[in-house]
N, C-alpha and C. Protein backbone atom coordinates (compact mmCIF):
# COMPACT_ATOMS: atom_id res chain seq x y z
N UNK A 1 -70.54 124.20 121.25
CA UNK A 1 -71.66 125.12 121.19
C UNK A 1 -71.18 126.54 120.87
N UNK A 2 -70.08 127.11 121.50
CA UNK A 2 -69.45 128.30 120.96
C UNK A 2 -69.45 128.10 119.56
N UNK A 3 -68.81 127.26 119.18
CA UNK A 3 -68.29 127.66 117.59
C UNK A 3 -68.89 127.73 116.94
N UNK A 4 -70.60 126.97 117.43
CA UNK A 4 -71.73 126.99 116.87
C UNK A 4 -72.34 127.86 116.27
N UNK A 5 -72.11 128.84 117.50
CA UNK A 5 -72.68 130.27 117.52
C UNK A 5 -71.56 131.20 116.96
N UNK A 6 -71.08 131.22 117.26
CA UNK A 6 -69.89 131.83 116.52
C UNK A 6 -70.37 131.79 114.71
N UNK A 7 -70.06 130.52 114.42
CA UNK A 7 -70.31 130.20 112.82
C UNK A 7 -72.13 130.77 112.33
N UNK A 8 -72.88 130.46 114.07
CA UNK A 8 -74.21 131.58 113.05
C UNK A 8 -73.75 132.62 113.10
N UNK A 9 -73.19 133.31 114.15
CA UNK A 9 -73.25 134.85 114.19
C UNK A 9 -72.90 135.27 112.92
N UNK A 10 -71.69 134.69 112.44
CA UNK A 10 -70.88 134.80 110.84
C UNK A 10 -71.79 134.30 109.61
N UNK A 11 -72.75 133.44 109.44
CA UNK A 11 -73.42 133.79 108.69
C UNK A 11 -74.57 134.59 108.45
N UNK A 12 -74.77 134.85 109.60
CA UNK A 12 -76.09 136.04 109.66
C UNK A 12 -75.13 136.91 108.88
N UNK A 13 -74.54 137.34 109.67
CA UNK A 13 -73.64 138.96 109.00
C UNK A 13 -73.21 138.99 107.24
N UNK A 14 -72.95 137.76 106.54
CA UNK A 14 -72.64 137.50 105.60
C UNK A 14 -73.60 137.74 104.69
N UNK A 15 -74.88 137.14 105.24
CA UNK A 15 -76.12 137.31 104.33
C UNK A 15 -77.04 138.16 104.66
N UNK A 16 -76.71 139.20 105.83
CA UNK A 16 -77.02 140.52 106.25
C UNK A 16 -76.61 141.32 104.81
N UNK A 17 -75.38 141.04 104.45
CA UNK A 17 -74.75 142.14 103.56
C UNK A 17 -75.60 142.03 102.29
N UNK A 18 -75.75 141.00 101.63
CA UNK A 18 -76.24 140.63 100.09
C UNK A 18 -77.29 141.57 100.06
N UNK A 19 -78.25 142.05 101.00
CA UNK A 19 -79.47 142.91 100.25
C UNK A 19 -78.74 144.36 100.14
N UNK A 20 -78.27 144.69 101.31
CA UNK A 20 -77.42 146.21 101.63
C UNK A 20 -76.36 146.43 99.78
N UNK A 21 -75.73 145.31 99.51
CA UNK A 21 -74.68 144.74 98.18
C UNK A 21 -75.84 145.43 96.77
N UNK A 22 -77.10 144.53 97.18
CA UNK A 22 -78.14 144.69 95.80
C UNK A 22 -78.72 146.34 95.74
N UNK A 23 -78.89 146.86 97.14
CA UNK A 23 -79.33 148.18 96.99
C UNK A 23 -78.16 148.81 96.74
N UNK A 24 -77.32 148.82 96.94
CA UNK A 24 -76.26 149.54 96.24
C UNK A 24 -76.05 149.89 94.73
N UNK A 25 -76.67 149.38 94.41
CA UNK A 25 -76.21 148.58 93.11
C UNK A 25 -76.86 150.04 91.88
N UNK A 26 -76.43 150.27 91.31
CA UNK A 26 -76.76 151.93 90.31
C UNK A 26 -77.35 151.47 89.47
N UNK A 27 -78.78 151.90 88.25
CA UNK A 27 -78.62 151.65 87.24
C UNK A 27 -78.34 152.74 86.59
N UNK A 28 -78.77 152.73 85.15
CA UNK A 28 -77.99 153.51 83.87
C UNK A 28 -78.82 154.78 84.12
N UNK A 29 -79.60 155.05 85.07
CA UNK A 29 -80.41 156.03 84.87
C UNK A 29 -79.78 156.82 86.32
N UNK A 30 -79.21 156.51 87.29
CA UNK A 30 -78.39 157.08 87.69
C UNK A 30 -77.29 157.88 87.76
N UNK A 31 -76.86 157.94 86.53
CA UNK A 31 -75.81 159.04 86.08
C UNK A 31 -75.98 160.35 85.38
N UNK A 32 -75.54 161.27 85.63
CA UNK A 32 -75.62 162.43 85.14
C UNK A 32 -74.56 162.67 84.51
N UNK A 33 -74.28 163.10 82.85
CA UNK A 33 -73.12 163.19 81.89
C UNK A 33 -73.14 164.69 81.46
N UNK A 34 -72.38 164.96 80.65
CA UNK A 34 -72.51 166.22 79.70
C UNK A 34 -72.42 165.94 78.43
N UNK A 35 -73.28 166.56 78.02
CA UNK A 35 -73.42 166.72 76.26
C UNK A 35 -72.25 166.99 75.63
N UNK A 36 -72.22 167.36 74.46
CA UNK A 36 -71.26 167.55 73.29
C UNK A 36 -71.16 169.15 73.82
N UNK A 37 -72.39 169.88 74.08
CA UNK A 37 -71.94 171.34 74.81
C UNK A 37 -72.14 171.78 75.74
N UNK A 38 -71.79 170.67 76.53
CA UNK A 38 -71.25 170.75 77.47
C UNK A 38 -72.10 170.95 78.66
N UNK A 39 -73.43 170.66 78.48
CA UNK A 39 -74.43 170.95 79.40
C UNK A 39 -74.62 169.82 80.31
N UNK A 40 -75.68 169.87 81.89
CA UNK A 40 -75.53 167.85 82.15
C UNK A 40 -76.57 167.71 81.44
N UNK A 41 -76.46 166.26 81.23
CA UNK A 41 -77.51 165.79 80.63
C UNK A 41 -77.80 164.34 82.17
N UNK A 42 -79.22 164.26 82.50
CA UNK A 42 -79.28 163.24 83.10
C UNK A 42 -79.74 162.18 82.56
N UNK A 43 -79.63 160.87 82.89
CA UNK A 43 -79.84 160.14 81.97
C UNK A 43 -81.21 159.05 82.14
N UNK A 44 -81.30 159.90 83.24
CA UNK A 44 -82.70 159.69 84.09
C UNK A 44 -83.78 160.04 83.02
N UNK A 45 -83.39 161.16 82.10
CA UNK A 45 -84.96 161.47 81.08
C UNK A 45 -84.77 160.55 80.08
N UNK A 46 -84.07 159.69 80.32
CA UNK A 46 -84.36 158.31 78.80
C UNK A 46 -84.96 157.32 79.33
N UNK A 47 -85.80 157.23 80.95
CA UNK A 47 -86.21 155.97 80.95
C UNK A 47 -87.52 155.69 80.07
N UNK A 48 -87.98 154.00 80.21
CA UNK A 48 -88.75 153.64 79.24
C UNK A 48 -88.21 153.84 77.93
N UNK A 49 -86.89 153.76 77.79
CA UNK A 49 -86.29 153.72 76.33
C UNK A 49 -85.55 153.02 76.24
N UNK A 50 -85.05 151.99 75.10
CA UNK A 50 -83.87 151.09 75.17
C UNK A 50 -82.44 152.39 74.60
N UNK A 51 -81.76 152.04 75.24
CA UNK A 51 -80.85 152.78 75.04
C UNK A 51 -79.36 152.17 74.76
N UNK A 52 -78.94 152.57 72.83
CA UNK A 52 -77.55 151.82 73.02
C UNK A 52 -76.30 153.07 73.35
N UNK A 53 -75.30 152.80 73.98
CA UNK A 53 -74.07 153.50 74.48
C UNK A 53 -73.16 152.76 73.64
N UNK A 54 -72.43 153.91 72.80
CA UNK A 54 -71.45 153.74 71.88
C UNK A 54 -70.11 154.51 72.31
N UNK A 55 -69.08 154.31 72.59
CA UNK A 55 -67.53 154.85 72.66
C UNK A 55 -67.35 155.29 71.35
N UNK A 56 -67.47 156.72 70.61
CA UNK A 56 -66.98 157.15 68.80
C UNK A 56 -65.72 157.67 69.28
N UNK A 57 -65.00 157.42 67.93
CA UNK A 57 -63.90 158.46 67.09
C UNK A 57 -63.79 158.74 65.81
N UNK A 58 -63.37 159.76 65.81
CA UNK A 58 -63.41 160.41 64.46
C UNK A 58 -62.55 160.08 63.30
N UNK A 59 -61.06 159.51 64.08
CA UNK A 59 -60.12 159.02 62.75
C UNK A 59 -59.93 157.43 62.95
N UNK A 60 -60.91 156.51 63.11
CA UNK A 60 -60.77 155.12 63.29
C UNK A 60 -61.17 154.46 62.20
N UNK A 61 -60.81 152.98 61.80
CA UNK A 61 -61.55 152.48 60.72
C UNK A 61 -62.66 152.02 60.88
N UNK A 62 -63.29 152.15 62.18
CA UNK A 62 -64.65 152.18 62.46
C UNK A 62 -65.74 152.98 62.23
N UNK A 63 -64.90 154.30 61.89
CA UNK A 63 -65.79 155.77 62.02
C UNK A 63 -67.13 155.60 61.28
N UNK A 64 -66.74 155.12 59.75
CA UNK A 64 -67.73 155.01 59.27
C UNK A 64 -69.44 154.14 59.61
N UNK A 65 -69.50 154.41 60.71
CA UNK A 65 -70.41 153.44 61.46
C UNK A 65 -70.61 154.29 61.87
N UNK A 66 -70.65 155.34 62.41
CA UNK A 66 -71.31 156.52 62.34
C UNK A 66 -72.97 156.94 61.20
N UNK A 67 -72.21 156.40 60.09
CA UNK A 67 -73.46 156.49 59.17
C UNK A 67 -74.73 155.12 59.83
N UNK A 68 -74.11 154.42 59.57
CA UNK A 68 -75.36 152.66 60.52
C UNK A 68 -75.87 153.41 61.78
N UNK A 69 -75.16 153.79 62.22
CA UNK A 69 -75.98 154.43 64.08
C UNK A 69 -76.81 155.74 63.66
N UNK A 70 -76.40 156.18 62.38
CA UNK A 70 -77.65 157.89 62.38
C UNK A 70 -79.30 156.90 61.64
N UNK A 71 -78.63 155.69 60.59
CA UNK A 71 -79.83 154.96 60.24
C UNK A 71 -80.66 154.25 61.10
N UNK A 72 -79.94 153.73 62.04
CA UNK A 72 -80.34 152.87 62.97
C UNK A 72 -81.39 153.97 64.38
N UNK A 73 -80.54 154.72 64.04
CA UNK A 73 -81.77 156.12 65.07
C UNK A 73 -83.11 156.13 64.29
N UNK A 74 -82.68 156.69 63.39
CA UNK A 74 -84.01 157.15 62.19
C UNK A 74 -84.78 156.39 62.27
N UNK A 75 -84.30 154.72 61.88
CA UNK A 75 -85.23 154.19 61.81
C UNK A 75 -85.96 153.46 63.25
N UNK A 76 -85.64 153.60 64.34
CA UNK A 76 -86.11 153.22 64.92
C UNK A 76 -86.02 153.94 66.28
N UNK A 77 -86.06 155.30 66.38
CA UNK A 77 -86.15 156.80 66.99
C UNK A 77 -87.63 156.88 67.73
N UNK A 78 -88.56 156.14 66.63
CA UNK A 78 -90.02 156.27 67.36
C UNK A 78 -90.42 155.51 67.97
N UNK A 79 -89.60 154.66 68.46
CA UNK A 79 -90.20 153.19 69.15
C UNK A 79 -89.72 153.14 69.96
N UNK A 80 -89.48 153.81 71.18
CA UNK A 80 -88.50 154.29 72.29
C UNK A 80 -87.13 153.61 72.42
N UNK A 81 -86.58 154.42 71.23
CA UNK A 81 -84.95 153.37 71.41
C UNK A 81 -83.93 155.02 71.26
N UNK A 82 -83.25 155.33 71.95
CA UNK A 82 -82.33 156.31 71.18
C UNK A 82 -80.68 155.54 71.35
N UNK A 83 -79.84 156.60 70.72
CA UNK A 83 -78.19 155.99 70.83
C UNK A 83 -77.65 156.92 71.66
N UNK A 84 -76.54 156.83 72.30
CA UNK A 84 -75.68 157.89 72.84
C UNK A 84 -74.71 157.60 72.28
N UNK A 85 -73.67 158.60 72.04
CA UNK A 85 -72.36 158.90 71.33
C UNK A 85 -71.16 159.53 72.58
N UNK A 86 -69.84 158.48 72.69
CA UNK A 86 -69.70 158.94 73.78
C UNK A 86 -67.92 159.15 73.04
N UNK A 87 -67.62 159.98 72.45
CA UNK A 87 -66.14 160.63 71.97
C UNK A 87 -65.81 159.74 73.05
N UNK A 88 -63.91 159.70 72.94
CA UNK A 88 -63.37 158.83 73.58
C UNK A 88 -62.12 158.82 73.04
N UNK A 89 -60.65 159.21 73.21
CA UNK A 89 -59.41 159.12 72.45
C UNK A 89 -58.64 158.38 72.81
N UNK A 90 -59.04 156.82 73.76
CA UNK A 90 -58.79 156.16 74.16
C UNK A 90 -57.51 155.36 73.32
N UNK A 91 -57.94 154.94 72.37
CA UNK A 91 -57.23 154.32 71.32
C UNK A 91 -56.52 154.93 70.26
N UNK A 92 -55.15 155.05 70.40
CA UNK A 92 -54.11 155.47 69.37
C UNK A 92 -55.09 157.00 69.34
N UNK A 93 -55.01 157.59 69.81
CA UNK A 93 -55.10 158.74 69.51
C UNK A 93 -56.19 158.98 68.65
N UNK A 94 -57.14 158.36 68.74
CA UNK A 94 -58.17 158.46 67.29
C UNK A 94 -59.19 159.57 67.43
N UNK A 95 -59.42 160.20 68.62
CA UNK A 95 -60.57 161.73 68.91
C UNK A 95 -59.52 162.35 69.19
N UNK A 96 -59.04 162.62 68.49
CA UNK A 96 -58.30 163.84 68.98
C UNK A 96 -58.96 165.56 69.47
N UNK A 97 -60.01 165.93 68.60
CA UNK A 97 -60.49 167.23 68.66
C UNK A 97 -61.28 167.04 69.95
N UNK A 98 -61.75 168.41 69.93
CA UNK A 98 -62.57 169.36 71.05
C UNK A 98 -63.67 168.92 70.54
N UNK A 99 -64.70 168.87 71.75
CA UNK A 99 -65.90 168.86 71.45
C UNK A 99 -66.68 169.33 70.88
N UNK A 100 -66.46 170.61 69.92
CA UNK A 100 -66.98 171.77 69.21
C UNK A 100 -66.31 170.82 67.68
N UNK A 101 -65.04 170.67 68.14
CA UNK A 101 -64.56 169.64 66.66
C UNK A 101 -65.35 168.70 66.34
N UNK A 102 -65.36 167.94 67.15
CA UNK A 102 -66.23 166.50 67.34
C UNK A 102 -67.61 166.29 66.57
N UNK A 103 -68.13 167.59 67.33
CA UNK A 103 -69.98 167.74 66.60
C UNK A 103 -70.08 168.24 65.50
N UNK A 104 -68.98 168.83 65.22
CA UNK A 104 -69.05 169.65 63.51
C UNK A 104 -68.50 168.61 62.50
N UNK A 105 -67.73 167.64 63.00
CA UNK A 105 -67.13 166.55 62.37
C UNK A 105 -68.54 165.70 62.21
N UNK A 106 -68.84 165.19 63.20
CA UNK A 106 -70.38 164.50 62.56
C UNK A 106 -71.13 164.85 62.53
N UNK A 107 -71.45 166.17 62.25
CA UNK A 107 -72.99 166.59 61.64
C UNK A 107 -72.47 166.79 59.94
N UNK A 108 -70.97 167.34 59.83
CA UNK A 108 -70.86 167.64 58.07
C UNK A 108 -70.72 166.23 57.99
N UNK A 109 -69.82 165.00 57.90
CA UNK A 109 -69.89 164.22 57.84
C UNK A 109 -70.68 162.76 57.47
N UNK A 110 -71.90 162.96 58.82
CA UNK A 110 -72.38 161.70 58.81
C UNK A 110 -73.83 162.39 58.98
N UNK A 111 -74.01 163.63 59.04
CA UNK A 111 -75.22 163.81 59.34
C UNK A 111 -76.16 163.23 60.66
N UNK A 112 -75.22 163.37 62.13
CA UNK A 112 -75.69 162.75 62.74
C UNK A 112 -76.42 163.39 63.74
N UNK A 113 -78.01 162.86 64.24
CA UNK A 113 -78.64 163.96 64.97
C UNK A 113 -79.06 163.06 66.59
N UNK A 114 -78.56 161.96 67.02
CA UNK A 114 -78.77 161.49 67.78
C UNK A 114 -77.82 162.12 68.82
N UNK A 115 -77.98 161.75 70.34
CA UNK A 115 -77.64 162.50 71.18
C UNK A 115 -75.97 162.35 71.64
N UNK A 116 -74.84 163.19 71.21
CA UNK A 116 -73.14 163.18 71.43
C UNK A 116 -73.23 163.88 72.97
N UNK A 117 -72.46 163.41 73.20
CA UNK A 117 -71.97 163.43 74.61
C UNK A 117 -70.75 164.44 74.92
N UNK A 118 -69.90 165.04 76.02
CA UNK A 118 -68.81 165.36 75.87
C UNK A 118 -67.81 164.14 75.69
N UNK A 119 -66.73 164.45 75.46
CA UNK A 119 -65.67 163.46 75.33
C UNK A 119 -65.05 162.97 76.72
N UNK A 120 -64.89 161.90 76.84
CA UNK A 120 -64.37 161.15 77.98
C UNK A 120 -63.48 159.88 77.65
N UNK A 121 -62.99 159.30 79.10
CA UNK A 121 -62.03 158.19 79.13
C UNK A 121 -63.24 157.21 78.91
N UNK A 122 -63.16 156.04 78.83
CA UNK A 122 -63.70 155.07 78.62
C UNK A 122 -63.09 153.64 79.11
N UNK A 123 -61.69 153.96 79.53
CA UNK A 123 -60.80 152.87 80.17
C UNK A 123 -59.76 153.75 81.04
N UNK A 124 -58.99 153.10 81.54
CA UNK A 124 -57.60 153.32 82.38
C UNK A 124 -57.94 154.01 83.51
N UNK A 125 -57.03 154.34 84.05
CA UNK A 125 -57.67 155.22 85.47
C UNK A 125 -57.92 156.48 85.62
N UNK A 126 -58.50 156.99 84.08
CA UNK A 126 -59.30 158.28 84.27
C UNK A 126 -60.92 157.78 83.60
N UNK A 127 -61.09 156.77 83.99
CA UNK A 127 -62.03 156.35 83.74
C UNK A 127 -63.68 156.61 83.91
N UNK A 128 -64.27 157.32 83.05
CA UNK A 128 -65.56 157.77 83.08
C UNK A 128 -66.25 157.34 84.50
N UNK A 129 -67.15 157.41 85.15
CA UNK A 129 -68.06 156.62 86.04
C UNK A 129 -69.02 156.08 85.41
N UNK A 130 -69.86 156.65 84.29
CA UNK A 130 -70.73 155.61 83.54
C UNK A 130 -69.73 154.26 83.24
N UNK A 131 -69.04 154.52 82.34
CA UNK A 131 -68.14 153.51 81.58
C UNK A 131 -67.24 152.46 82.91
N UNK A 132 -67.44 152.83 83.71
CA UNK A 132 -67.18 152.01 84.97
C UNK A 132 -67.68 151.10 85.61
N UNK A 133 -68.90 151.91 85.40
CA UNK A 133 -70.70 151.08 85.95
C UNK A 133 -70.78 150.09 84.49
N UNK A 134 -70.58 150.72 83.30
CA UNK A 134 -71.20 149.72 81.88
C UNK A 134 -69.60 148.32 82.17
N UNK A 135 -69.12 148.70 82.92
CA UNK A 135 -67.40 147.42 82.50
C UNK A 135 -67.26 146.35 83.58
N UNK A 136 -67.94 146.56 84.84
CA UNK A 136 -67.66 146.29 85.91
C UNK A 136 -69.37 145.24 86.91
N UNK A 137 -68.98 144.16 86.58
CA UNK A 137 -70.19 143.31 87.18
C UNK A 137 -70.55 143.35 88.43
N UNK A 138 -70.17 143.86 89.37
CA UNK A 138 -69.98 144.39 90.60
C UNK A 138 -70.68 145.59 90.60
N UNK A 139 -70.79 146.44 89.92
CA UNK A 139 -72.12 147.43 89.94
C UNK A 139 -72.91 147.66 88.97
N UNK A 140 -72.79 146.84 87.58
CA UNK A 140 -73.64 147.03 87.00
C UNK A 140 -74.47 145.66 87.21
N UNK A 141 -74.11 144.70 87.96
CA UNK A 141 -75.22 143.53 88.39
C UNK A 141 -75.12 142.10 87.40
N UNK A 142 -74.57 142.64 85.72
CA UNK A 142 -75.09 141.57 84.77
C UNK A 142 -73.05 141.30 84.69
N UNK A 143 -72.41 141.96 84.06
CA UNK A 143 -71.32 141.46 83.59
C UNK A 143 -69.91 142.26 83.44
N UNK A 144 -68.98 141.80 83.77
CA UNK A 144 -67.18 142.23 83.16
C UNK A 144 -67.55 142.58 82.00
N UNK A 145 -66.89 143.62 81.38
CA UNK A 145 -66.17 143.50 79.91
C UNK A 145 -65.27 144.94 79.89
N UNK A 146 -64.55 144.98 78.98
CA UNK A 146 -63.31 145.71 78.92
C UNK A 146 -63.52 146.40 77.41
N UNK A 147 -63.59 148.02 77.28
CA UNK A 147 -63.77 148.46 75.74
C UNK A 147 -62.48 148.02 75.29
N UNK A 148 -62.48 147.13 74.35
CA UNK A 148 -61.57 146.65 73.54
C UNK A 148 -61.17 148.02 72.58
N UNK A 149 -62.00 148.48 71.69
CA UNK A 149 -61.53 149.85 70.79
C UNK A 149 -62.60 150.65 70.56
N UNK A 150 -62.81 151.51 70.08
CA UNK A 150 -63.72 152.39 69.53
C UNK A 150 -65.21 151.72 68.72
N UNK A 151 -66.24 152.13 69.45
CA UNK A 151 -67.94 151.74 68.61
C UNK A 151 -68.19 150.50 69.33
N UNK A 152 -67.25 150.34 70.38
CA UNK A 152 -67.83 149.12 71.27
C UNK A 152 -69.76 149.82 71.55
N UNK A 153 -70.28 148.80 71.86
CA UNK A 153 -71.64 149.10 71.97
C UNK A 153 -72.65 148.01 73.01
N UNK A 154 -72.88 149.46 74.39
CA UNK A 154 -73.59 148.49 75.49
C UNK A 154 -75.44 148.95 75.63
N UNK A 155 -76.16 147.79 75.49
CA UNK A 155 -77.36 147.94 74.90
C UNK A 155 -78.09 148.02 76.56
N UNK A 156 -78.76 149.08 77.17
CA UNK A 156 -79.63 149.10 78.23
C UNK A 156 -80.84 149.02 77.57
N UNK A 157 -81.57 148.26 78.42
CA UNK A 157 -82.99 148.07 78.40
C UNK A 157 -83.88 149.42 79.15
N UNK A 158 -85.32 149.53 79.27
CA UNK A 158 -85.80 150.28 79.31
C UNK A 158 -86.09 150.79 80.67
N UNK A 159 -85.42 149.84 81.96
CA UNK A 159 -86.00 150.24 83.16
C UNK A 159 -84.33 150.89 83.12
N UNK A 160 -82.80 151.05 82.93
CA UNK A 160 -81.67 151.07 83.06
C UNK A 160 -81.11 150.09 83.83
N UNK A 161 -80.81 148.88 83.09
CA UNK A 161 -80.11 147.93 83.35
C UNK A 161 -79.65 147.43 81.99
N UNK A 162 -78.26 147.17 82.49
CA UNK A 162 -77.43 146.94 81.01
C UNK A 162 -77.78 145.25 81.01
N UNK A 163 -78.10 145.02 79.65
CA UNK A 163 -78.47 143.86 79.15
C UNK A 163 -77.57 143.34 78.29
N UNK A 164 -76.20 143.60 77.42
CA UNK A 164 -75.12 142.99 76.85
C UNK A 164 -74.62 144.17 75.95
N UNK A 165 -73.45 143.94 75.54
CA UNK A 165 -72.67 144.08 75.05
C UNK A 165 -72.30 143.92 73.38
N UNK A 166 -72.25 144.58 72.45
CA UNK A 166 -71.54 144.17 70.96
C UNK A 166 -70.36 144.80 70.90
N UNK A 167 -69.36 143.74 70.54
CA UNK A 167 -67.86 144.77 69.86
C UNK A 167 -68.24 145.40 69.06
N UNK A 168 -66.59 146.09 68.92
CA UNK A 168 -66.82 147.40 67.84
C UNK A 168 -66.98 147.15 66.27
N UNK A 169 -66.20 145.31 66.22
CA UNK A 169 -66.07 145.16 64.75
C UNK A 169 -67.64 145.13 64.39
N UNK A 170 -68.46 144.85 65.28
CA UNK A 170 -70.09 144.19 64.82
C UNK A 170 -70.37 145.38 64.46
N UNK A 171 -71.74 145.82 63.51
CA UNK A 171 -72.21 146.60 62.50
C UNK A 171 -73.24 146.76 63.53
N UNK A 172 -73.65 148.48 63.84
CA UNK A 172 -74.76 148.80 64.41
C UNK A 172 -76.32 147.63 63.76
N UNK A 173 -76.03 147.55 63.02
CA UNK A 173 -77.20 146.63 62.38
C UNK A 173 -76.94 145.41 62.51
N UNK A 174 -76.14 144.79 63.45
CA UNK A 174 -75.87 143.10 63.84
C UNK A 174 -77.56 142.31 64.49
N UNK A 175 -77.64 141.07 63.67
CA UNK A 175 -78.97 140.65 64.15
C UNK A 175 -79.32 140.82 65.28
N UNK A 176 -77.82 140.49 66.38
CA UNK A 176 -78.29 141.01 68.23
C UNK A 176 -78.84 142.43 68.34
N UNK A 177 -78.68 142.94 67.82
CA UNK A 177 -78.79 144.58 68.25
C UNK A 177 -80.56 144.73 67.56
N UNK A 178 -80.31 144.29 66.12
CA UNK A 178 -81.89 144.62 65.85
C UNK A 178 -82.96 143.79 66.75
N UNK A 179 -82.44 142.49 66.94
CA UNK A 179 -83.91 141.96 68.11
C UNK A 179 -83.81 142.41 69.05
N UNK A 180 -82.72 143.04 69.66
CA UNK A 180 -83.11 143.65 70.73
C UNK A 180 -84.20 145.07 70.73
N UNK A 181 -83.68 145.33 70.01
CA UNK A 181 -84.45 146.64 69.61
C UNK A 181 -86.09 146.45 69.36
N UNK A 182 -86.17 145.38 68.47
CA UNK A 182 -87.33 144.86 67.93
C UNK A 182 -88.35 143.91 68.82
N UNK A 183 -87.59 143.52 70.04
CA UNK A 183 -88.36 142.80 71.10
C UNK A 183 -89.04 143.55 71.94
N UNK A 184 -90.16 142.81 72.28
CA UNK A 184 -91.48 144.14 73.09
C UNK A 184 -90.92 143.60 74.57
């Protein structure tokens, strides 16, 4: 009869925790970042928007995807979807500049008017706290994944909950990305 009780007492407490575990739990609208100048930006004023989060650099063979993400705004800017641009010199050195570099690099460039971010880690142990919450299934609720390289791309839905993931090789215009976009 002890051990009985013993073994409830231990599962009460076990499944005491799981709701305390779920309220814990952050979404994407919980974080507060800084812009490209450096202001916060919360990310709380994008709800009711699908929102994709992109890791850029400026000297990668990805860069040019920069141009797909200013089309991919444009064209679909009015239908509550925006992008974030999140610099990142994670990989071989590829952002190298200042954030003043950064935005002057893609506005002559790529002409890009969607919302840049300041520059941050995106991996290792100076690791962003968004980009922590987007890598880590344990607080973002849905899944693991690890930024493999630059233009990785994590797609939140409209309440802020991350809903998946595209690598960097995939083209802002990959069929996943447009139905997502395109689904009511």
């Amino acid at each position: 009869m002890k051990r009985f009780l013993i073994f409830s007492l231990l599962i009460t407490a076990i499944l005491q925790t799981f709701p305390v575990r779920a309220q814990q739990a952050k979404s994407f609208y919980d974080f507060t970042v800084k812009d490209i100048d450096g202001n916060g930006f919360n990310l709380s004023a994008l709800k009711g928007k699908k929102v994709l989060v992109v890791n850029t650099a400026s000297k990668c063979g990805f860069t040019p995807q920069y141009a797909d993400l200013e089309k991919l705004y444009i064209k679909y800017g009015n239908r509550n979807f925006v992008i974030i641009g999140f610099p990142a010199n994670n990989f071989k050195e590829q952002e190298p500049g200042t954030n003043e570099e950064i935005k002057n690099f893609c506005q002559a460039n790529y002409g890009v008017t969607f919302p840049m971010m300041s520059k941050i880690s995106v991996k290792g142990e100076n690791i962003d706290p968004l980009y922590q919450w987007l890598t880590t299934k344990a607080l973002n609720g849905v899944m693991d994944s690890e930024v493999s390289w630059n233009f990785q791309k994590y797609m939140i839905d409209e309440s802020g909950k991350l809903v998946d993931m595209v690598p960097p090789k995939e083209s802002p215009y990959s069929k996943k990305i447009i139905d997502w976009i395109e689904k009511n």
